[in-house]
Protein backbone atom coordinates (compact mmCIF):
# COMPACT_ATOMS: atom_id res chain seq x y z
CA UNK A 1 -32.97 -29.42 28.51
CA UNK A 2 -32.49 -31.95 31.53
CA UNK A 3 -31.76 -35.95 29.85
CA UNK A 4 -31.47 -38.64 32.03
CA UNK A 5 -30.53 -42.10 30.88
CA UNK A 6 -31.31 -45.39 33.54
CA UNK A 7 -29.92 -48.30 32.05
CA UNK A 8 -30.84 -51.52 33.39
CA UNK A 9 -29.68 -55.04 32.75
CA UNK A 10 -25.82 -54.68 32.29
CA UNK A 11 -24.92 -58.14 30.88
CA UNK A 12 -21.83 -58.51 33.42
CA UNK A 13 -24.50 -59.39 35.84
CA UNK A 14 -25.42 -62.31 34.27
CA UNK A 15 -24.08 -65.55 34.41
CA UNK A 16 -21.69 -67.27 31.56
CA UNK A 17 -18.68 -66.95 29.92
CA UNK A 18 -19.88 -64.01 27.83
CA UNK A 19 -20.74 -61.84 31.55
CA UNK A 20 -17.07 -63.51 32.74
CA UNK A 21 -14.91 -62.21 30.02
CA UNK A 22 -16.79 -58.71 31.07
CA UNK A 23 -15.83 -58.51 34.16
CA UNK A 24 -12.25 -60.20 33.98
CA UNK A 25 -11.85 -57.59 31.15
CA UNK A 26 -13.11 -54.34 33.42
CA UNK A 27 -15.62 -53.32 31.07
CA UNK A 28 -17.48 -50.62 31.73
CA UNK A 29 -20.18 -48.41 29.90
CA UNK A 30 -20.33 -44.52 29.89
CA UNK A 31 -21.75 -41.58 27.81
CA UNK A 32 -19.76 -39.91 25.36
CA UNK A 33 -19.44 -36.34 25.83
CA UNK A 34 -17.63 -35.46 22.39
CA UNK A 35 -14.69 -38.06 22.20
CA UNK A 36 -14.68 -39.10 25.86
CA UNK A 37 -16.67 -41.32 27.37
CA UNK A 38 -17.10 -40.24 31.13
CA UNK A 39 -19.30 -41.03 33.61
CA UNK A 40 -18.33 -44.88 33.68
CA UNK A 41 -19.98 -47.56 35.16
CA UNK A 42 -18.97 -51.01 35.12
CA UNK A 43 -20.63 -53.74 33.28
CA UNK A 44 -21.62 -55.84 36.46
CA UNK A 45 -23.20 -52.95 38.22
CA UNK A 46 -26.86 -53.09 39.02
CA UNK A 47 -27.98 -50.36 37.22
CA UNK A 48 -26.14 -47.02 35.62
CA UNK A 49 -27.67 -43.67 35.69
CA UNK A 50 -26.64 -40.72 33.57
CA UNK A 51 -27.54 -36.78 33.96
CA UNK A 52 -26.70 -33.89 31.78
CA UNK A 53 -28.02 -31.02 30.00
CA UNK A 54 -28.09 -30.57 26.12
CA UNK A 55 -29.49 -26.95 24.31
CA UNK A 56 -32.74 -27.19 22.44
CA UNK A 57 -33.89 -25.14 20.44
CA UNK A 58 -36.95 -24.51 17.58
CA UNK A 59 -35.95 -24.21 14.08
CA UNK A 60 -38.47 -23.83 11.31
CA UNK A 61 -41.64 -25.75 14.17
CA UNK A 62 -38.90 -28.09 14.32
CA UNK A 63 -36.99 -29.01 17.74
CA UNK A 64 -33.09 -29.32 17.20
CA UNK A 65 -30.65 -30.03 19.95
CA UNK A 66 -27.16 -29.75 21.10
CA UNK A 67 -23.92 -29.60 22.63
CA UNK A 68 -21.46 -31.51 23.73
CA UNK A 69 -22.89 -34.84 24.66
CA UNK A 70 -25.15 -35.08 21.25
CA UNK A 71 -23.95 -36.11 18.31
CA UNK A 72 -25.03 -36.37 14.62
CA UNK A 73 -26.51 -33.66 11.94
CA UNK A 74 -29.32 -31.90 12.02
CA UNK A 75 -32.27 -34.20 12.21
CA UNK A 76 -30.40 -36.87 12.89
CA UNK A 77 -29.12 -36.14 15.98
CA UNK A 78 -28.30 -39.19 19.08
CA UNK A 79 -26.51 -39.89 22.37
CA UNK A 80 -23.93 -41.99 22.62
CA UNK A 81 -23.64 -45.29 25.26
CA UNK A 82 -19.76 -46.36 24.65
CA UNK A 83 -18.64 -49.37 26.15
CA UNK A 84 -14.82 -50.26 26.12
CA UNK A 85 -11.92 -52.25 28.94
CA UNK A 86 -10.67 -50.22 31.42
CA UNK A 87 -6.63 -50.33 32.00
CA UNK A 88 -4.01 -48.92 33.99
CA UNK A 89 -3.11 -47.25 29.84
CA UNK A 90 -7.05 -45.67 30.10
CA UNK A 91 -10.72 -46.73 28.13
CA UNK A 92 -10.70 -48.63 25.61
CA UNK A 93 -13.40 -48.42 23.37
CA UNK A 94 -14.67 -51.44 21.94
CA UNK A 95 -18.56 -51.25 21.35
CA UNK A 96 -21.20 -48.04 20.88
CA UNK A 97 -24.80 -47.85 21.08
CA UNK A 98 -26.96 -44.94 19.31
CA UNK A 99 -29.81 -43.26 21.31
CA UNK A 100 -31.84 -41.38 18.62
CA UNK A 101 -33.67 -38.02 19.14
CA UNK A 102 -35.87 -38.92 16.19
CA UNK A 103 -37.30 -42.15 18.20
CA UNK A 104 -38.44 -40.01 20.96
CA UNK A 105 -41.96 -39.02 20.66
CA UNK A 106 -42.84 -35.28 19.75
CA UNK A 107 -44.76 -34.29 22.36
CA UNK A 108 -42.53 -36.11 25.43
CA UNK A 109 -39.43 -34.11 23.43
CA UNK A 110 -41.32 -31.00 23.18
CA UNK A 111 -42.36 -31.36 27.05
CA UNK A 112 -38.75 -31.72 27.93
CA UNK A 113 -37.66 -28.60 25.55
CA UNK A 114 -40.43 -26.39 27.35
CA UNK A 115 -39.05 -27.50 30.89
CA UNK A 116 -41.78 -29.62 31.75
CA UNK A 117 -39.32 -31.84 33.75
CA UNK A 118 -36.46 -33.80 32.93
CA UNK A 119 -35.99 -36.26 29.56
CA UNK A 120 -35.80 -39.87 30.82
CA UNK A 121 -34.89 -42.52 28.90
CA UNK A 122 -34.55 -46.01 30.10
CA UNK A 123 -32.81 -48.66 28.32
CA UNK A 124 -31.92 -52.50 29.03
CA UNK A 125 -28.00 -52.88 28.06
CA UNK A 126 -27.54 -56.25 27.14
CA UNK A 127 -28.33 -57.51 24.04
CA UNK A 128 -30.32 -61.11 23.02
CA UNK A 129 -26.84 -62.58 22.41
CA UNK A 130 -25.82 -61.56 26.26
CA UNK A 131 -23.51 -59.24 24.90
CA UNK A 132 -23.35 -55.35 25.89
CA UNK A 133 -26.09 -53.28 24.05
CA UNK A 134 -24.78 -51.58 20.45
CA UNK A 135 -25.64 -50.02 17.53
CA UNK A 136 -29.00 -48.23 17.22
CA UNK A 137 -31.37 -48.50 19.89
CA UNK A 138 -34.85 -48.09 19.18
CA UNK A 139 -38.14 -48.54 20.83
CA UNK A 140 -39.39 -50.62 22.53
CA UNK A 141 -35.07 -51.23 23.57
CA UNK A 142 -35.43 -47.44 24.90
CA UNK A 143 -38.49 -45.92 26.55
CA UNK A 144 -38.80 -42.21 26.59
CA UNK A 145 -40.59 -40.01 28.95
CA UNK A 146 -40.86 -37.30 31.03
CA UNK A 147 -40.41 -37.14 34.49
């Protein structure tokens, strides 16, 4: 299955100390394929778009899915946004934010499993503080469709 994430509204695009300290402090937000976070964008960008596949697959009339960029047990299963500083020693890792497979609705899940087109979800990445985006995102903070 095709998943495509488009953040929007990275909070080092804002103004203020908080969107400052971002950028003096290279932060930059990626998806975490088991422990690395790759795909790296920083937190001033305009927007950040991630593409990968996972493995879906029907257990019991229930859709599961895997691999390497999904984390969690069974039926509680979620992608990973990581946001951390990025120095000449590598990423480090300072704030997450949980996108949950049980938020998305059956049918646009189901769609995606039965390659109907790719899993999109979009999600603003700052939080009502200013901050970056963390913990668990739900709905309406993440939209899922399929495109």
């Amino acid at each position: 299955m095709r998943i495509r994430i488009d953040g929007s509204d990275l909070p080092g695009r804002r103004v203020g100390a908080e969107a400052d300290a971002l950028r003096l402090g290279n932060v930059h937000v990626g998806v975490q394929r088991k422990a690395e976070v790759v795909d790296r964008v920083p937190a001033d960008a305009e927007t950040a778009t991630w593409c990968f596949e996972v493995s879906s697959r029907e257990i019991d009339g229930m859709l599961d899915v895997g691999g390497p960029w999904v984390h969690g047990r069974p039926g509680a299963r979620f992608l990973y946004l990581s946001w951390g500083a990025v120095s000449e020693d590598g990423f480090a890792m300072f704030r997450r934010a949980k996108l949950m497979f049980t938020d998305i609705p059956t049918e646009v899940l189901r769609a995606a499993h039965e390659g109907n087109g790719t899993l999109v979800g979009r999600v603003g990445l700052t939080d009502p503080a200013g901050g970056p985006i963390s913990a668990c995102v739900r709905p309406p903070g993440v939209a899922w469709t399929v495109e």
